[in-house]
Protein backbone atom coordinates (compact mmCIF):
# COMPACT_ATOMS: atom_id res chain seq x y z
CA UNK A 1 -47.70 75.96 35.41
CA UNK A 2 -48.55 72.33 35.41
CA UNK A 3 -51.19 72.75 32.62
CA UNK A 4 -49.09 74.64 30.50
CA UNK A 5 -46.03 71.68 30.74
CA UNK A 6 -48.88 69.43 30.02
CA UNK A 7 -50.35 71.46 26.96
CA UNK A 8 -46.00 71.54 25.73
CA UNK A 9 -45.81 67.79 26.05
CA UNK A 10 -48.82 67.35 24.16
CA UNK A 11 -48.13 69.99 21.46
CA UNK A 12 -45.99 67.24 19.44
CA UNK A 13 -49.00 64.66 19.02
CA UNK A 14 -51.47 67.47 17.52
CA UNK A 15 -51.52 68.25 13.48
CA UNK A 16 -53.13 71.32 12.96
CA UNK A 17 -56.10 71.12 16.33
CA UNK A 18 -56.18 67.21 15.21
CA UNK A 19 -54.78 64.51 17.45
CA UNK A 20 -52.16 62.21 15.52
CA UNK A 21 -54.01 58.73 16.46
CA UNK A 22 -57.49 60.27 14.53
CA UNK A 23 -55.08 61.48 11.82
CA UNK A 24 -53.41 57.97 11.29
CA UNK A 25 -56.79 56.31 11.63
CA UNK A 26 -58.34 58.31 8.77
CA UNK A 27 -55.23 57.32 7.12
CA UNK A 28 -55.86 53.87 7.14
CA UNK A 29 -59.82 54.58 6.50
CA UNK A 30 -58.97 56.59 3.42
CA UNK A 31 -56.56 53.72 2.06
CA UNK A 32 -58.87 51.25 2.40
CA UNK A 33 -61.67 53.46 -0.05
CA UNK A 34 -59.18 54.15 -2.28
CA UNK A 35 -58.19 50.18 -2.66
CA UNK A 36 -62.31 49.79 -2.65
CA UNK A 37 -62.60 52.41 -5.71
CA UNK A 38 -59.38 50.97 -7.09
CA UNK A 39 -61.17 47.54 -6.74
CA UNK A 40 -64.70 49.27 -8.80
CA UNK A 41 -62.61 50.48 -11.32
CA UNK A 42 -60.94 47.33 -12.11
CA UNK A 43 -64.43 45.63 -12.67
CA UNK A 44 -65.78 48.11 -14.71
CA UNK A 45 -62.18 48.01 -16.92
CA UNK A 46 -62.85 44.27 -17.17
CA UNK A 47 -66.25 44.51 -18.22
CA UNK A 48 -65.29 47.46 -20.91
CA UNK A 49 -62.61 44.79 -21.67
CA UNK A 50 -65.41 42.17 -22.60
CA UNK A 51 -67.01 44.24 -24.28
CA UNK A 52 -64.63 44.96 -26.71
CA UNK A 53 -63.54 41.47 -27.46
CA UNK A 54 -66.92 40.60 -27.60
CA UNK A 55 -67.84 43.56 -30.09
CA UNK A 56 -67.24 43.12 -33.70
CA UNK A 57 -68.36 46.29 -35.28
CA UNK A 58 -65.24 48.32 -33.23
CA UNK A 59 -62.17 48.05 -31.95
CA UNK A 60 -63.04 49.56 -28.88
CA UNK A 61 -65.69 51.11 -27.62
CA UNK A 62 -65.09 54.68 -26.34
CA UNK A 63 -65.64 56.10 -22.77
CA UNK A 64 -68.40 58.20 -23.74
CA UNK A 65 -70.15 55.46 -25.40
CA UNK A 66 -69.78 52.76 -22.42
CA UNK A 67 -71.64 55.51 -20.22
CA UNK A 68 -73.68 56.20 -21.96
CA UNK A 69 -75.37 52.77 -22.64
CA UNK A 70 -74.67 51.41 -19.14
CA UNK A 71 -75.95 54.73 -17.44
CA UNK A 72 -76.95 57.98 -19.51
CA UNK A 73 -78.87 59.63 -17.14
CA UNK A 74 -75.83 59.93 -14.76
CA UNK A 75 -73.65 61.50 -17.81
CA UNK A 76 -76.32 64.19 -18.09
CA UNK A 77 -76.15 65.12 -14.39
CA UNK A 78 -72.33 64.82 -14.43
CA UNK A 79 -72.16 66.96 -17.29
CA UNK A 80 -74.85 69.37 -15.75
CA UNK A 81 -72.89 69.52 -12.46
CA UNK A 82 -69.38 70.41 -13.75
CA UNK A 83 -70.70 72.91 -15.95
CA UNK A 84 -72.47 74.55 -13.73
CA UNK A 85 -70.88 73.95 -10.10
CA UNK A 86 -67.45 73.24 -10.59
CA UNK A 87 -66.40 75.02 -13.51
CA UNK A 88 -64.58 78.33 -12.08
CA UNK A 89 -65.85 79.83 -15.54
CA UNK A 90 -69.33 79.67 -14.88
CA UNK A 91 -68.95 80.19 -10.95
CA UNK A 92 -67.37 83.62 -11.10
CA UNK A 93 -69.11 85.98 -13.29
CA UNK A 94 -66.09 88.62 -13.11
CA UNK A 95 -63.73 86.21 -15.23
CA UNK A 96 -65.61 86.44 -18.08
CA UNK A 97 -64.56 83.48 -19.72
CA UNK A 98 -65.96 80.36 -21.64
CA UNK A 99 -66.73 77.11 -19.38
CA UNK A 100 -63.67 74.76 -20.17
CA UNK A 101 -63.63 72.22 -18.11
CA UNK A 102 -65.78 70.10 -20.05
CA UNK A 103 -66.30 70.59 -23.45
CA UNK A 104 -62.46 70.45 -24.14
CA UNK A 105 -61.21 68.49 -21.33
CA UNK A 106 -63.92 65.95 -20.20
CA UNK A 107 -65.16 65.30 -24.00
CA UNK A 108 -61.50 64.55 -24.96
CA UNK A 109 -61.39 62.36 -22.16
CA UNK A 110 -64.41 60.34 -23.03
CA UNK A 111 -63.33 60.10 -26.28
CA UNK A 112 -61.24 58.23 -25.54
CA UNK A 113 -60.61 54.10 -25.09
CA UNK A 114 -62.92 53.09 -21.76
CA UNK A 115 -60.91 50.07 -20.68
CA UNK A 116 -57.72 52.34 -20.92
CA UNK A 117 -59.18 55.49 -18.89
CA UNK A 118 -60.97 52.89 -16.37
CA UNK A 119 -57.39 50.98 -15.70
CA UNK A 120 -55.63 54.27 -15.25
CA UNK A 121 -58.22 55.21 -12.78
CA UNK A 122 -57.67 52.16 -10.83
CA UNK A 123 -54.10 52.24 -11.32
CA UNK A 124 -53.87 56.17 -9.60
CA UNK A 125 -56.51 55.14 -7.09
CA UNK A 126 -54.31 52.03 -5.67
CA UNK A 127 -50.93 53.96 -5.96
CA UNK A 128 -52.79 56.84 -3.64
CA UNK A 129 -53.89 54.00 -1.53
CA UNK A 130 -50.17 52.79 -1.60
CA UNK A 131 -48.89 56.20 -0.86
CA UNK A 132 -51.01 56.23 2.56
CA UNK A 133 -49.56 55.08 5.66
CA UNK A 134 -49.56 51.70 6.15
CA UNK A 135 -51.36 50.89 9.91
CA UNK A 136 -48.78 50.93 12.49
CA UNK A 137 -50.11 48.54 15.19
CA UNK A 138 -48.80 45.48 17.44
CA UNK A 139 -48.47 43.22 14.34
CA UNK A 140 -46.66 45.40 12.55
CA UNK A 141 -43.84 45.85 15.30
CA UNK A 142 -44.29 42.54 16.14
CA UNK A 143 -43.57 41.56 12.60
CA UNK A 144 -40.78 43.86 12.33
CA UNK A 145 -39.00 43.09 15.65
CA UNK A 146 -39.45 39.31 14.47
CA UNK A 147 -37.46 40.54 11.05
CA UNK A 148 -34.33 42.22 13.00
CA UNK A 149 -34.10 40.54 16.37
CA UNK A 150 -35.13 41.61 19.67
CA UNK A 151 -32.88 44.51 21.16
């Protein structure tokens, strides 16, 4: 009987077989990539940015384009990997359907403006690093109880 009152007052601190303190710690961990990845896009929108002041043949220099001649070998693979291994097209044989994902949705996308695509990137990443919890530790009750008076 005792283990089972245990296992109830216990029951409230699991999510799904995971204990809450690993869940909010992976929180934190996975808001701190996506402000690191947020932080690599930002760069790479900055140097697209150069670039295109810096070019005077075009306005702008496309997404496509600024892959290409900082990394082509990595556009093949990504190009290779999607069509092949993520596209649901080419993974099931019984829909019977044309890849799509990236002749008409990738290749419009690098099409398109780099420094534009590479600050909405880092734009999405921080706001999903905003939407994570923030760390609730001593500071932040401290820092809190500091705010509205002790009670």
């Amino acid at each position: 009987m005792c283990a089972l009152r245990n296992y109830q007052t216990m029951l409230p601190y699991y999510n799904f077989l995971v204990l809450r303190k690993i869940c909010k710690h992976y929180d934190v961990t996975m808001k701190y990539i996506f402000n690191i990845i947020a932080i690599f896009f930002l760069l790479a929108a900055g140097y697209a940015i150069w670039q295109d002041l810096t070019n005077t043949y075009t306005a702008s220099v496309s997404l496509g384009k600024f892959w290409y001649s900082n990394n082509p070998g990595s556009l093949q693979v990504a190009e290779a990997i999607i069509s092949r291994y993520i596209d649901p097209c080419s993974l099931i044989i019984a829909l019977d359907c044309s890849p799509f994902l990236w002749h008409p949705f990738v290749s419009t996308v690098l099409g398109w403006p780099a420094a534009l695509v590479l600050l909405g990137l880092c734009m999405i990443c921080f706001w999903l690093s905003l939407w994570l919890r923030r760390p609730s530790g001593r500071k932040s009750r401290a820092r809190h109880l500091k705010r509205h008076g002790e009670k």
